[in-house]
C-alpha atoms as a PDB file:
ATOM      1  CA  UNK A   1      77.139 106.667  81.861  1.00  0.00           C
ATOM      2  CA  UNK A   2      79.709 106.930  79.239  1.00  0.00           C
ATOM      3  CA  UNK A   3      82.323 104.696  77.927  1.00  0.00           C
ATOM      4  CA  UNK A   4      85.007 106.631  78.809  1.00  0.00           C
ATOM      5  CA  UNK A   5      84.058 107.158  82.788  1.00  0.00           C
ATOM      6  CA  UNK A   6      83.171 103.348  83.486  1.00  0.00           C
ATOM      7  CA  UNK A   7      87.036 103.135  81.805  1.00  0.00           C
ATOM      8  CA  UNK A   8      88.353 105.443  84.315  1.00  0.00           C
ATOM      9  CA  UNK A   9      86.984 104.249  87.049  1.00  0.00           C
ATOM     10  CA  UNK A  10      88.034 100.466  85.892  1.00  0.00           C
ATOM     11  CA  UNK A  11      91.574 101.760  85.677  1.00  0.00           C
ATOM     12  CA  UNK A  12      91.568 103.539  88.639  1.00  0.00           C
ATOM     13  CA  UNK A  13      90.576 100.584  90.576  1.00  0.00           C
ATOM     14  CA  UNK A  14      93.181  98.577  88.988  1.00  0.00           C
ATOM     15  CA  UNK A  15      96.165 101.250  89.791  1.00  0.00           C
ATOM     16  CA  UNK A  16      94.484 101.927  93.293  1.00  0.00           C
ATOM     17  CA  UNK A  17      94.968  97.632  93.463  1.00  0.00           C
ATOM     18  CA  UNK A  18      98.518  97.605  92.543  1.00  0.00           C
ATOM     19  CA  UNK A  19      99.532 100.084  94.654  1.00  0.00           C
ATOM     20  CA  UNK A  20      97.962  98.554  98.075  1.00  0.00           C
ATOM     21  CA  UNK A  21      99.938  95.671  96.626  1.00  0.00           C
ATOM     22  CA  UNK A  22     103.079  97.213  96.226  1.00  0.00           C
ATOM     23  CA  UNK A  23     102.655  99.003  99.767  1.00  0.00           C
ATOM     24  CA  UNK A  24     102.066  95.417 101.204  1.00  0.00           C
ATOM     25  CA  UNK A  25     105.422  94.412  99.579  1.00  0.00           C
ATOM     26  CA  UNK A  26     107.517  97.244 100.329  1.00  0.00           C
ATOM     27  CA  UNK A  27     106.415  98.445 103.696  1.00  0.00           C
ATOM     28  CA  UNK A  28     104.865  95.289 105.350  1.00  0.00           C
ATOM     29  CA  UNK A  29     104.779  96.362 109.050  1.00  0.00           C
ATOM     30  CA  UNK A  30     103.382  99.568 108.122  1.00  0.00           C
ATOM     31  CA  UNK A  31     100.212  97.697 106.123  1.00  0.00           C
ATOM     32  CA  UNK A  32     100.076  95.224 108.646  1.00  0.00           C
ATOM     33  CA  UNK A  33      99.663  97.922 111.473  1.00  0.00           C
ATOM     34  CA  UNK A  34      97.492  99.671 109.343  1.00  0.00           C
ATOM     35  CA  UNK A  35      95.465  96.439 108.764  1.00  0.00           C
ATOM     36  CA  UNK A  36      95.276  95.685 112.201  1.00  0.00           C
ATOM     37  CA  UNK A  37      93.455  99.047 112.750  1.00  0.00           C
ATOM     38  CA  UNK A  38      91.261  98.932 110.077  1.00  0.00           C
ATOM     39  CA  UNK A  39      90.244  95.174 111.232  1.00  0.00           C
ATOM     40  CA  UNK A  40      89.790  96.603 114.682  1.00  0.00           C
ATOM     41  CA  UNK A  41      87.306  99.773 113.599  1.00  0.00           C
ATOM     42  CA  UNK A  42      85.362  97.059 111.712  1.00  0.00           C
ATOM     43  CA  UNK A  43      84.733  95.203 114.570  1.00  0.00           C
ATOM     44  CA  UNK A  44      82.886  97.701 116.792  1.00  0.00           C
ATOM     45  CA  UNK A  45      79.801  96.496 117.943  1.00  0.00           C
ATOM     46  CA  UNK A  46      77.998  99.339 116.385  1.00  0.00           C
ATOM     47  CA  UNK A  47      78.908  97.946 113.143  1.00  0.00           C
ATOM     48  CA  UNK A  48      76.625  95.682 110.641  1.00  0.00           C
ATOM     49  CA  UNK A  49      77.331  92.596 110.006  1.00  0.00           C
ATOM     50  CA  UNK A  50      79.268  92.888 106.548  1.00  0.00           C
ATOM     51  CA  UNK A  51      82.168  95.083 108.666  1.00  0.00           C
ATOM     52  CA  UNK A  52      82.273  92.879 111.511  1.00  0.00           C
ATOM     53  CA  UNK A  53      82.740  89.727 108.486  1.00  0.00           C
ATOM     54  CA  UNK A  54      85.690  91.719 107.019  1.00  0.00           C
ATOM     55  CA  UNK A  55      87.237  92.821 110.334  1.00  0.00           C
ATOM     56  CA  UNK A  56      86.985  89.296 111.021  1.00  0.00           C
ATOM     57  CA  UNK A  57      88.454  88.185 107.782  1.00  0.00           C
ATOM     58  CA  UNK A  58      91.388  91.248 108.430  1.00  0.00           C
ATOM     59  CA  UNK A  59      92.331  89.737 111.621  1.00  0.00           C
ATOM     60  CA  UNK A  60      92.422  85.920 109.927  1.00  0.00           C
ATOM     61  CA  UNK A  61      94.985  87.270 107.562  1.00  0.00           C
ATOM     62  CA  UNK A  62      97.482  89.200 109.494  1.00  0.00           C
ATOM     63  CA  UNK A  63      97.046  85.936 112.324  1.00  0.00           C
ATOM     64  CA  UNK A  64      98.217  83.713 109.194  1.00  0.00           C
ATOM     65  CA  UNK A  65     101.043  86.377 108.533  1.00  0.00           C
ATOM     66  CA  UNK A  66     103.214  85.156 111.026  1.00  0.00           C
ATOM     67  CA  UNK A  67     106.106  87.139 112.899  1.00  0.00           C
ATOM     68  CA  UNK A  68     107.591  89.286 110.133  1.00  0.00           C
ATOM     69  CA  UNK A  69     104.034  91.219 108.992  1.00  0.00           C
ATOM     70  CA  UNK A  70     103.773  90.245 105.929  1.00  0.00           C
ATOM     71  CA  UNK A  71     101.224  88.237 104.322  1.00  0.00           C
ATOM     72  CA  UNK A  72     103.196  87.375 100.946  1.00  0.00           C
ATOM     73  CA  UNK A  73     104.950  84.972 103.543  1.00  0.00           C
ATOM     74  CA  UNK A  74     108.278  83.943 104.301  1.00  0.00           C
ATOM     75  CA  UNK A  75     110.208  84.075 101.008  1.00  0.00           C
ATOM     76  CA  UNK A  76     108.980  87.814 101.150  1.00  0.00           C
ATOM     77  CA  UNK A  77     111.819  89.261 102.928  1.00  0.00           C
ATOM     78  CA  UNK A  78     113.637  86.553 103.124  1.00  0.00           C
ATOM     79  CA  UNK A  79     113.824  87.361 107.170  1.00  0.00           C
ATOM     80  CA  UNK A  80     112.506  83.910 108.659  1.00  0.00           C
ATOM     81  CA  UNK A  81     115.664  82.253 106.185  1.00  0.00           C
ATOM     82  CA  UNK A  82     117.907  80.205 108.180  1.00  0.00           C
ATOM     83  CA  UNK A  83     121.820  81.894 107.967  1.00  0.00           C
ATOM     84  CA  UNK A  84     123.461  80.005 104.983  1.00  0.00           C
ATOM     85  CA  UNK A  85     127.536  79.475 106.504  1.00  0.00           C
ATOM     86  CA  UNK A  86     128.708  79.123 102.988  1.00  0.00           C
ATOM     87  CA  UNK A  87     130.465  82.095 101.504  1.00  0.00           C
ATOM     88  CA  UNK A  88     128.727  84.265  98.911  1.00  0.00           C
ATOM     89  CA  UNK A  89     131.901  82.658  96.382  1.00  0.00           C
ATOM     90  CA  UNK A  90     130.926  79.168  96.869  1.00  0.00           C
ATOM     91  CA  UNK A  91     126.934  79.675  96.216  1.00  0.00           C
ATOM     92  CA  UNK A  92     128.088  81.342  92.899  1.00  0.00           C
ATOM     93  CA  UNK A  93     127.171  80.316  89.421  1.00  0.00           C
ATOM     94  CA  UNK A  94     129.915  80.258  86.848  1.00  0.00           C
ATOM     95  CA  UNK A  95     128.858  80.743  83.242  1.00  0.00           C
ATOM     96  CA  UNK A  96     131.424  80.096  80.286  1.00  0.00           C
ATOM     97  CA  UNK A  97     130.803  81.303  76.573  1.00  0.00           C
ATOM     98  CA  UNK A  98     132.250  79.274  74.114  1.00  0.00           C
ATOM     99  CA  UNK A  99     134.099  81.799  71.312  1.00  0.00           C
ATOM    100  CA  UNK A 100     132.291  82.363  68.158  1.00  0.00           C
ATOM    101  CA  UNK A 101     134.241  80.738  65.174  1.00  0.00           C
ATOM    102  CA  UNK A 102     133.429  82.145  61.975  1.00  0.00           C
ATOM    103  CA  UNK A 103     131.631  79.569  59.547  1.00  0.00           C
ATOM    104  CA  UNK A 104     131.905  79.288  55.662  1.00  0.00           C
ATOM    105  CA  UNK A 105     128.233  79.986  54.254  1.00  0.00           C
ATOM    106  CA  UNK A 106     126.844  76.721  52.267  1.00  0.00           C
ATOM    107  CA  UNK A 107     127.554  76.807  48.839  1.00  0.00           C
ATOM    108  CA  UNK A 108     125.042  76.393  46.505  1.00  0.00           C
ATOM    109  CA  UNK A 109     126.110  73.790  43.420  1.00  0.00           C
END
């Protein structure tokens, strides 16, 4: 096997990874119904015993989800907040810049 497939294949992994992860972040109800599926076929009876262990794991993480679908929890979506009654003007940061003033370089004696 050369170099250059076991590279591919490492960075196709990673990039397959990142975009589960980004499909979990964007689109959390879809990946949690999908999920739910998925944990669901791996539970059939007719399955060994690894499947039924990660249907079983599945199903422990989209119980731990909550409500909303996601599994990044709460701070996700920012859904599950409580209402803040304060306007968006009083929550705001003001930042002042102090002018530049021009200073005389060091002389040199």
């Amino acid at each position: 096997m050369s170099f250059y497939l076991v590279q591919a294949v490492i960075i196709g992994a990673v990039v397959g990874a990142s975009a589960l992860v980004a499909l979990d972040h964007f689109f959390p109800n879809w990946t949690s119904r999908y999920l739910g599926r998925l944990a669901d076929t791996l539970l059939a009876p007719q399955r060994n015993a690894l499947s039924r262990w990660l249907g079983q794991q599945l199903h422990a993480k989209l119980s731990r989800a909550g409500g909303c679908g996601t599994s990044s929890g709460c701070g996700s979506c920012k859904g599950c907040a409580p209402a803040s009654n304060t306007p968006m003007e009083d929550r705001a940061q003001v930042i002042t810049i102090a002018p530049l003033t021009p200073q005389k370089p060091p002389q040199h004696g």
